[in-house]
Structure formats: structure tokens, C-alpha cells
PDB file of N, CA and C in Angstrom:
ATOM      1  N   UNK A   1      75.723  86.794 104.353  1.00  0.00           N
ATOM      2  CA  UNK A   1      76.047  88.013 103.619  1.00  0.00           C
ATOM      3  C   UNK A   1      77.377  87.799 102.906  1.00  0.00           C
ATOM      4  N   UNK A   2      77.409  87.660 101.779  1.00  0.00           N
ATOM      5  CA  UNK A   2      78.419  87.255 100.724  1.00  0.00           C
ATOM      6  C   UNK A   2      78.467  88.597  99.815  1.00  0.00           C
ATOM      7  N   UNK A   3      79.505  89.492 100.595  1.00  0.00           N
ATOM      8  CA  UNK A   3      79.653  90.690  99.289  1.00  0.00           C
ATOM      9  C   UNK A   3      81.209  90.814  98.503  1.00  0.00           C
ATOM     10  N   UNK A   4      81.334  90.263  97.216  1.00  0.00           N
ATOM     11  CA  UNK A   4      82.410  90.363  96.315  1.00  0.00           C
ATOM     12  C   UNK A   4      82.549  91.232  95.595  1.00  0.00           C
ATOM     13  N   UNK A   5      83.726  91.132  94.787  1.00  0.00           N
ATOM     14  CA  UNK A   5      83.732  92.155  93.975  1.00  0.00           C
ATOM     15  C   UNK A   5      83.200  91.860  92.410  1.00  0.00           C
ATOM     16  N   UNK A   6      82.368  92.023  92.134  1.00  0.00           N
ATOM     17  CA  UNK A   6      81.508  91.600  91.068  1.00  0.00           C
ATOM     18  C   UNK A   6      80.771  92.462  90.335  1.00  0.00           C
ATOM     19  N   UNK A   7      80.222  94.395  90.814  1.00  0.00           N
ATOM     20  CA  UNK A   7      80.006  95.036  89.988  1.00  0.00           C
ATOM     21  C   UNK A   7      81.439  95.680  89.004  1.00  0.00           C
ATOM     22  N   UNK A   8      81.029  96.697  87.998  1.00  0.00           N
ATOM     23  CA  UNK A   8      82.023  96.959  87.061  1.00  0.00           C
ATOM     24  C   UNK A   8      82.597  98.400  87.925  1.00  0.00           C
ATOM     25  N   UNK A   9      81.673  98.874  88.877  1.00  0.00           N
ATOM     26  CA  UNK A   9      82.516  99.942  89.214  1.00  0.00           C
ATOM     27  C   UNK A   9      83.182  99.340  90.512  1.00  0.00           C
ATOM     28  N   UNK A  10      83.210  98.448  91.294  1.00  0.00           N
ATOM     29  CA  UNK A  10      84.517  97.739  92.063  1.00  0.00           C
ATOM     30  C   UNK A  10      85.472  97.337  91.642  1.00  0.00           C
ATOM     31  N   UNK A  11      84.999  96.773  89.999  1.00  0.00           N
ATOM     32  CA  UNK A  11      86.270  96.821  88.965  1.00  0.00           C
ATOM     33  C   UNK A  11      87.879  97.721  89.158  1.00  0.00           C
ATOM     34  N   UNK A  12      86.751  99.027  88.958  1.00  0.00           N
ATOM     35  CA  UNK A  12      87.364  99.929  88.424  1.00  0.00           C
ATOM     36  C   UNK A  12      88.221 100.369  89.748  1.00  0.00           C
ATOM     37  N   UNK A  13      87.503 100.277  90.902  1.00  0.00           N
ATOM     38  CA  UNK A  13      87.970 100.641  92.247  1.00  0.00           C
ATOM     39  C   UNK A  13      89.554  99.930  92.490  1.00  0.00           C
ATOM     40  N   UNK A  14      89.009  98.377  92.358  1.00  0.00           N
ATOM     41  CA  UNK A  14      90.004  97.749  92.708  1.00  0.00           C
ATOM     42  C   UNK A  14      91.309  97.745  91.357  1.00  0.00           C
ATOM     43  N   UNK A  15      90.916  98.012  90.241  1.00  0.00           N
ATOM     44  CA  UNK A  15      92.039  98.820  89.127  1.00  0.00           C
ATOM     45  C   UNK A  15      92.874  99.745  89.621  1.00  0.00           C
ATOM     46  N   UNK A  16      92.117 100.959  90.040  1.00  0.00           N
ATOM     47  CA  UNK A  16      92.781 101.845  90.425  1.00  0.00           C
ATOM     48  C   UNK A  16      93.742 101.802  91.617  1.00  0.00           C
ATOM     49  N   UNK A  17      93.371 100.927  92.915  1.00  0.00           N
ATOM     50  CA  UNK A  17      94.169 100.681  93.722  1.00  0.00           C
ATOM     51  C   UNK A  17      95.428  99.257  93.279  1.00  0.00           C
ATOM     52  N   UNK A  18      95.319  99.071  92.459  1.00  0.00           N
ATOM     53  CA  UNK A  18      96.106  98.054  91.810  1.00  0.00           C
ATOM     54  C   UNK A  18      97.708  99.104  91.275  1.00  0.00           C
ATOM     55  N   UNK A  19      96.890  99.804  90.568  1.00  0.00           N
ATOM     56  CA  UNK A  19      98.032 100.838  90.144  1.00  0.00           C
ATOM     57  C   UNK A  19      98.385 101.896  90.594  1.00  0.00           C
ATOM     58  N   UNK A  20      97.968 102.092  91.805  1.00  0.00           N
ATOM     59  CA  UNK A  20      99.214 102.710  93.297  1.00  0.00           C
ATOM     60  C   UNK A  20      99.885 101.992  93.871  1.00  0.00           C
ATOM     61  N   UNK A  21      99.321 100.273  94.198  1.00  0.00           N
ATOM     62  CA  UNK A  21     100.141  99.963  94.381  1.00  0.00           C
ATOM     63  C   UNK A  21     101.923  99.319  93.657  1.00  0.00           C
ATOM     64  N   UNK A  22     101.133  99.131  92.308  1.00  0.00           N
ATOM     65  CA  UNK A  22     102.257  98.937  91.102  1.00  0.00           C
ATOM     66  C   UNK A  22     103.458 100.186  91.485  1.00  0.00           C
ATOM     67  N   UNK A  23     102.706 101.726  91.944  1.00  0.00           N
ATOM     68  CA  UNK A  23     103.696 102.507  91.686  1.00  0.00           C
ATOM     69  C   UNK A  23     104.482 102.560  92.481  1.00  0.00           C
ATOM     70  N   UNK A  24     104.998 101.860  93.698  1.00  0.00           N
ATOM     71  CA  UNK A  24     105.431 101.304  95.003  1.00  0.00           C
ATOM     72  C   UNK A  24     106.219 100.421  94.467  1.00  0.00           C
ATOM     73  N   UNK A  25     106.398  99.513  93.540  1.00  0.00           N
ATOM     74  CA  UNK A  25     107.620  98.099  93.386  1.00  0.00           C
ATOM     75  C   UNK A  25     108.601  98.183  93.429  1.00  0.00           C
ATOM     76  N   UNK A  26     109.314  97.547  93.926  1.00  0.00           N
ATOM     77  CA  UNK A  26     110.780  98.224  94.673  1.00  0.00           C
ATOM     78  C   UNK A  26     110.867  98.901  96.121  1.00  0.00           C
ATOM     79  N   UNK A  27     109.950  99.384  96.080  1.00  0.00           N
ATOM     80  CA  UNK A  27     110.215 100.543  97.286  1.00  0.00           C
ATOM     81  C   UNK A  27     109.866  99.889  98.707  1.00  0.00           C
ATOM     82  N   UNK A  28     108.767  99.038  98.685  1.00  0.00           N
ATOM     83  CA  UNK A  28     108.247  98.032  99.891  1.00  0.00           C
ATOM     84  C   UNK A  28     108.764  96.925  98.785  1.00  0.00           C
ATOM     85  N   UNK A  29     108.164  96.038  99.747  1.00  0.00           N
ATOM     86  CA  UNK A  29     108.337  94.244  99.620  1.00  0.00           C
ATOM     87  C   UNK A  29     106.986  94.150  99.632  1.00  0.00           C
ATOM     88  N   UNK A  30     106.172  92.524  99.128  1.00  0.00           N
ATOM     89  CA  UNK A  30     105.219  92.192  98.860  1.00  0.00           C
ATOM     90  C   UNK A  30     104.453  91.777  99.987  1.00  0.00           C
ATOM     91  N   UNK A  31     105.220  91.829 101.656  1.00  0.00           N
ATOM     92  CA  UNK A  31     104.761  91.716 102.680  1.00  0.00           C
ATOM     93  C   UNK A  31     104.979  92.649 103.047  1.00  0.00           C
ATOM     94  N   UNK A  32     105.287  93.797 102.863  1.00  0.00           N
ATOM     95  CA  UNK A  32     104.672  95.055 103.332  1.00  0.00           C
ATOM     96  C   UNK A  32     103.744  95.550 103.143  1.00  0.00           C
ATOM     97  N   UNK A  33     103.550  95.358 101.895  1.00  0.00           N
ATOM     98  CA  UNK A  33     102.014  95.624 100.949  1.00  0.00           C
ATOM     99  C   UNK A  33     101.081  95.050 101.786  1.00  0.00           C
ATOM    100  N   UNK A  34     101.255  93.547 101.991  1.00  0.00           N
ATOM    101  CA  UNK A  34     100.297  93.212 102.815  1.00  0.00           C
ATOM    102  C   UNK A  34     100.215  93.641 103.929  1.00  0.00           C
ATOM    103  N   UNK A  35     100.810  94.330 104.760  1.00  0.00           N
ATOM    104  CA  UNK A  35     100.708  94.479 106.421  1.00  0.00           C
ATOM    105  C   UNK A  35      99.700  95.947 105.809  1.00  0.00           C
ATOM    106  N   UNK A  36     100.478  96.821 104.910  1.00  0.00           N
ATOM    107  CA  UNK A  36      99.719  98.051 104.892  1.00  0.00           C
ATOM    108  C   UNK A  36      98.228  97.494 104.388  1.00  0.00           C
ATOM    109  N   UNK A  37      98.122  96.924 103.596  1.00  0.00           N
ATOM    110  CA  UNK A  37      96.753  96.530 102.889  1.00  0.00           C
ATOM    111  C   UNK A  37      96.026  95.912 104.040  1.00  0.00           C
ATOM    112  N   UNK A  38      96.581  95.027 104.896  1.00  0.00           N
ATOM    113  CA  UNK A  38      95.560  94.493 106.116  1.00  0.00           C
ATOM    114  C   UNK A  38      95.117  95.500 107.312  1.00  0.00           C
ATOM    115  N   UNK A  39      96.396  96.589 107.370  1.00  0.00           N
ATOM    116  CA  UNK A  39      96.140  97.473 108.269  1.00  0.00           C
ATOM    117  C   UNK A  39      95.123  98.319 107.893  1.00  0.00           C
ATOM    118  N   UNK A  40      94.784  98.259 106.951  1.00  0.00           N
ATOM    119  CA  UNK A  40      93.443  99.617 106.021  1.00  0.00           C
ATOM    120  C   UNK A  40      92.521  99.134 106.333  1.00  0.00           C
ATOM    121  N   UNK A  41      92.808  97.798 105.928  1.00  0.00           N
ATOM    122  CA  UNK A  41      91.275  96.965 106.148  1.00  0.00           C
ATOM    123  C   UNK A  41      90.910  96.992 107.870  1.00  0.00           C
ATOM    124  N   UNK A  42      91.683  96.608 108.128  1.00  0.00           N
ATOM    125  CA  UNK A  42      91.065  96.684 109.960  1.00  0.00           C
ATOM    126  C   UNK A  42      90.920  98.033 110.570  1.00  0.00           C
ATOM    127  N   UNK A  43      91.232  98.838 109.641  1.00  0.00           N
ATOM    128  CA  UNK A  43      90.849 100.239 110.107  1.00  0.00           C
ATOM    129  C   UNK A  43      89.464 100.289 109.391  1.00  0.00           C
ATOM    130  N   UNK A  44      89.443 100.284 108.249  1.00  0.00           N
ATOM    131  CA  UNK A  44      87.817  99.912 107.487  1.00  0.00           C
ATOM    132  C   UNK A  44      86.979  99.414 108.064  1.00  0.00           C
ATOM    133  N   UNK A  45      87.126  98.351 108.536  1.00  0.00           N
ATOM    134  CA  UNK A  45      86.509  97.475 109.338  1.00  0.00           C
ATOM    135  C   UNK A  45      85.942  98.571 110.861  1.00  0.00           C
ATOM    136  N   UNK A  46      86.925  98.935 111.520  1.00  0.00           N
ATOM    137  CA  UNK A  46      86.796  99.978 112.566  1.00  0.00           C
ATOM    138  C   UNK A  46      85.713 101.165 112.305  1.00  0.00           C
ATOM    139  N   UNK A  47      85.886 101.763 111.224  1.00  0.00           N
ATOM    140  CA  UNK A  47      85.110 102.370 110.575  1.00  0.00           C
ATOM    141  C   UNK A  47      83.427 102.105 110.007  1.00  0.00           C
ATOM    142  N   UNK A  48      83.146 101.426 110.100  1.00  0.00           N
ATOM    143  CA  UNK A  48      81.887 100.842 109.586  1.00  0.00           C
ATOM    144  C   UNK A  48      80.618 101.195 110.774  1.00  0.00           C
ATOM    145  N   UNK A  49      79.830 101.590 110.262  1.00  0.00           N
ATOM    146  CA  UNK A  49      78.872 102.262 111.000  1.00  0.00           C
ATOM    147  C   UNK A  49      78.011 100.787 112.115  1.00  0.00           C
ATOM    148  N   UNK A  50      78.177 101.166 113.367  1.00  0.00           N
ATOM    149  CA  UNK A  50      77.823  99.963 114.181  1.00  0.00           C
ATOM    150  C   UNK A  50      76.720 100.063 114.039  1.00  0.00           C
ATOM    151  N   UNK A  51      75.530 100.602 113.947  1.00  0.00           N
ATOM    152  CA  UNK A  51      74.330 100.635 114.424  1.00  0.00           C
ATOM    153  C   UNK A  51      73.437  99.835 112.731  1.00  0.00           C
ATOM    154  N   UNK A  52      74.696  99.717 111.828  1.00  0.00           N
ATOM    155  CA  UNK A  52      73.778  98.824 110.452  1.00  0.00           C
ATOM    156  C   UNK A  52      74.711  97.825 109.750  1.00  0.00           C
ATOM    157  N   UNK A  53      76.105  97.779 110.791  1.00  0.00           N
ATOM    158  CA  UNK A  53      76.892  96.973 110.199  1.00  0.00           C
ATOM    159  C   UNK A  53      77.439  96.028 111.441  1.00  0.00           C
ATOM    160  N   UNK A  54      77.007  94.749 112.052  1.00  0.00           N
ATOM    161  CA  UNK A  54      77.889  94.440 113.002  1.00  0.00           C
ATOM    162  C   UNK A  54      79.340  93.855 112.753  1.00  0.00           C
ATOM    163  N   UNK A  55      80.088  93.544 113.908  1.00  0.00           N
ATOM    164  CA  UNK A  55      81.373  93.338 113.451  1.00  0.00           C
ATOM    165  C   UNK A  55      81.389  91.767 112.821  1.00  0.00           C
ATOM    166  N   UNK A  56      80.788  90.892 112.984  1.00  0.00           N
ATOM    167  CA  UNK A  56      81.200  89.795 112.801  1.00  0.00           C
ATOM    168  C   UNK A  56      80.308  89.938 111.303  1.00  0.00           C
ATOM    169  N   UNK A  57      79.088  90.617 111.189  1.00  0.00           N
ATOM    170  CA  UNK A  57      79.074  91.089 109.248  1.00  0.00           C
ATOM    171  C   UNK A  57      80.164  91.434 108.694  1.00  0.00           C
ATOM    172  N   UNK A  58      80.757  92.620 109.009  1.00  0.00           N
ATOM    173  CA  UNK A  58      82.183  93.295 108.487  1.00  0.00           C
ATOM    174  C   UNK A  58      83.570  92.178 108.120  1.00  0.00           C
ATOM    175  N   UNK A  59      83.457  91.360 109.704  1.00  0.00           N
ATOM    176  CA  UNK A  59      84.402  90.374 108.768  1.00  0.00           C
ATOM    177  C   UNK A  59      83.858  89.273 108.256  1.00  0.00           C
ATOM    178  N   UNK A  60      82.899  89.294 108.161  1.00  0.00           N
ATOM    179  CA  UNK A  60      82.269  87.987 107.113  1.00  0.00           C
ATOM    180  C   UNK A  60      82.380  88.313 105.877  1.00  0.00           C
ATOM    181  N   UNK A  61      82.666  89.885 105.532  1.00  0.00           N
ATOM    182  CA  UNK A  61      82.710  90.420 104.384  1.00  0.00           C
ATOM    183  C   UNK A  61      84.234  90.251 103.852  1.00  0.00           C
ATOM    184  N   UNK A  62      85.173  90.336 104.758  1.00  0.00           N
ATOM    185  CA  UNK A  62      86.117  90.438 104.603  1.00  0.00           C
ATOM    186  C   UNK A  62      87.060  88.683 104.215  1.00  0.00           C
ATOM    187  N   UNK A  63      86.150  88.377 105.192  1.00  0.00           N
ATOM    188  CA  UNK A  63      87.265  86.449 104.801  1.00  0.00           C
ATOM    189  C   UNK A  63      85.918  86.197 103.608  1.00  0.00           C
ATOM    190  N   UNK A  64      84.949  86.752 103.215  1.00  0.00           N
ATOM    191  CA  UNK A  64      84.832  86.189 101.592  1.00  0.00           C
ATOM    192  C   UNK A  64      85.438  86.626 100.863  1.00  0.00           C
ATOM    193  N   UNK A  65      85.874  88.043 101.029  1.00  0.00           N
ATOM    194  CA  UNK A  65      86.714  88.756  99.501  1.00  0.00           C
ATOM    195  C   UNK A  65      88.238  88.010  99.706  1.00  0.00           C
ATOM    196  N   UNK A  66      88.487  87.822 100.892  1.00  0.00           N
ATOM    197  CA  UNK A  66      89.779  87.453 100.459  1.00  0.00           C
ATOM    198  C   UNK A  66      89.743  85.885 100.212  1.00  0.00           C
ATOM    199  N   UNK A  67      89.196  85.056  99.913  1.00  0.00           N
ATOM    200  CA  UNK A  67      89.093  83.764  99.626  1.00  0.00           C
ATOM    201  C   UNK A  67      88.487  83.795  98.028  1.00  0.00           C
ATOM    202  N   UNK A  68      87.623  84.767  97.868  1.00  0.00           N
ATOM    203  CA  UNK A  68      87.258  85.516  96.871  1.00  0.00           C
ATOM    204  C   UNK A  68      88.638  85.702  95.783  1.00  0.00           C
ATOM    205  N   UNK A  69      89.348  86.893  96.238  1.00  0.00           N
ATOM    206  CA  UNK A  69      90.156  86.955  95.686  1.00  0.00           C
ATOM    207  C   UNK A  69      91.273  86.251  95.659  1.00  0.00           C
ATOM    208  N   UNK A  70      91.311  84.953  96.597  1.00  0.00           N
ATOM    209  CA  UNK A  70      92.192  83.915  96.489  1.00  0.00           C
ATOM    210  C   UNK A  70      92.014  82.708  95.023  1.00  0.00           C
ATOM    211  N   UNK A  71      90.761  82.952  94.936  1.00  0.00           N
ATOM    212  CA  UNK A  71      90.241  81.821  93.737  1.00  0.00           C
ATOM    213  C   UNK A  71      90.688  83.146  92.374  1.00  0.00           C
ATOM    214  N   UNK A  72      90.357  84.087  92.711  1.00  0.00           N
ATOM    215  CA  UNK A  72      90.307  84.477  91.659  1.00  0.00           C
ATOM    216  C   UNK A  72      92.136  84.729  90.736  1.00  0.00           C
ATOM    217  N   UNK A  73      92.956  84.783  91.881  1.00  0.00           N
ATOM    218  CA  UNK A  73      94.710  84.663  91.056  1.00  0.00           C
ATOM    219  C   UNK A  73      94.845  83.426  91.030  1.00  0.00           C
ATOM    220  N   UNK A  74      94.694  82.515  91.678  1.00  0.00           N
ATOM    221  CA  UNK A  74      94.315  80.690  91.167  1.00  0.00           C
ATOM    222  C   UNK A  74      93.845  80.514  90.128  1.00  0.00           C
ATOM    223  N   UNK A  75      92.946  80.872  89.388  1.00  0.00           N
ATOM    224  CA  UNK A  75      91.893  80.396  88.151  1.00  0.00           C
ATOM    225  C   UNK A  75      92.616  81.435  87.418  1.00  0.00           C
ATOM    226  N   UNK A  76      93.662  82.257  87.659  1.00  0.00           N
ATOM    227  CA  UNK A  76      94.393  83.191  86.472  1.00  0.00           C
ATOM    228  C   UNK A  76      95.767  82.383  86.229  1.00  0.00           C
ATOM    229  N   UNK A  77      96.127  82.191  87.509  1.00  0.00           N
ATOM    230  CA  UNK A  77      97.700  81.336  87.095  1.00  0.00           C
ATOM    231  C   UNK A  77      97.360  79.891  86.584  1.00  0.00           C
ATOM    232  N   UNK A  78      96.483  79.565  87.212  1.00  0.00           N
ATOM    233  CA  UNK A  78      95.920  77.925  86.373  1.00  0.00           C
ATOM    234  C   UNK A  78      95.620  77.904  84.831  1.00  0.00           C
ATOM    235  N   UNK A  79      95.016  79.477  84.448  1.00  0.00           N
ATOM    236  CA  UNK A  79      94.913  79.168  83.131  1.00  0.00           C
ATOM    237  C   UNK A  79      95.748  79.845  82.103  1.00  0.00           C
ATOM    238  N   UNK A  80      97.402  79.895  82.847  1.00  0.00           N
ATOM    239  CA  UNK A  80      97.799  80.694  82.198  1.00  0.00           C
ATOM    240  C   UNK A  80      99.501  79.225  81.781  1.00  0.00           C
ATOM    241  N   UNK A  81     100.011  79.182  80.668  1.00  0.00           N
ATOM    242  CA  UNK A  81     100.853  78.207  80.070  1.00  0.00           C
ATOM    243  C   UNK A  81     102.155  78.909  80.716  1.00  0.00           C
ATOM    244  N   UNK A  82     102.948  77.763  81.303  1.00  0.00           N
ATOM    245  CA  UNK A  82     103.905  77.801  82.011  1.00  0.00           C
ATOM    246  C   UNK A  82     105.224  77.854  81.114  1.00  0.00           C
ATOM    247  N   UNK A  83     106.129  77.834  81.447  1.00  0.00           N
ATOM    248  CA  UNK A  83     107.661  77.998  80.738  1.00  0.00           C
ATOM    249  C   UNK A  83     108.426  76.878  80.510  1.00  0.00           C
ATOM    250  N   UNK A  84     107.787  76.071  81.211  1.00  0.00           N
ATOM    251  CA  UNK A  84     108.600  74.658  81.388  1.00  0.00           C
ATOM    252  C   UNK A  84     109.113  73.898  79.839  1.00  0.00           C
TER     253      UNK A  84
END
């Protein structure tokens, strides 16, 4: 079970949570972001209906998006011309 973010309205999902967190800079650090952003998720995760989601689905879902979204700021900074 490989679920990414790949329709246009997860797009939009993950847009919108992009720019709450933008409205935060300064105020946390970029490892705070992450502790809060991991803490949602393992509450998400907590949340997920047991009887059609097991746990080791839930995080199978979870270490693809984030490897997912690991390739995906890689293949943005790779194709983006440096300052040097």
C-alpha cells in the first residue's frame, strides 16, 4: 500500500498547510515544526479507524510519504542553479 501525494486536491491540502506553517517563521525553529508536524502525525496515525486500517498499514503510509516527500525537495534543489 503506497499512498502519496499525487491527486490535485492533496495538492491543495498540502498548499494550504504549507502556508500556516510559513505564517509561524520566526516564531518556532525548523525543529520545532518538525516535532509539532511528527506529533500530528502520530496522533493521526492514533486516530485511524482499527477495524479498516491496521497499524503497520498506517505507518507504511507514513515512511512512504515521507521518503516521498524526501525525493520530492531533492529533485527541486537538484534542479535548481546554485550561487556559486
Amino acid at each position: 500500500m503506497k499512498n502519496t501525494v499525487t491527486k490535485q486536491e492533496h495538492e491543495v491540502v498540502y498548499q494550504e498547510l504549507v502556508a500556516l506553517v510559513k505564517r509561524h517563521e520566526g516564531l518556532v525553529s525548523s525543529l520545532e515544526i518538525l516535532a509539532i508536524a511528527s506529533n500530528m502525525v502520530g496522533k493521526l496515525v492514533a486516530m485511524q479507524d482499527q477495524r479498516s486500517v491496521t497499524p503497520v498499514q498506517a505507518m507504511s503510509i507514513v515512511a512512504n510519504n515521507i521518503e516521498e516527500g524526501n525525493r520530492q525537495v531533492l529533485a527541486t534543489v537538484l534542479a535548481t542553479k546554485g550561487n556559486a
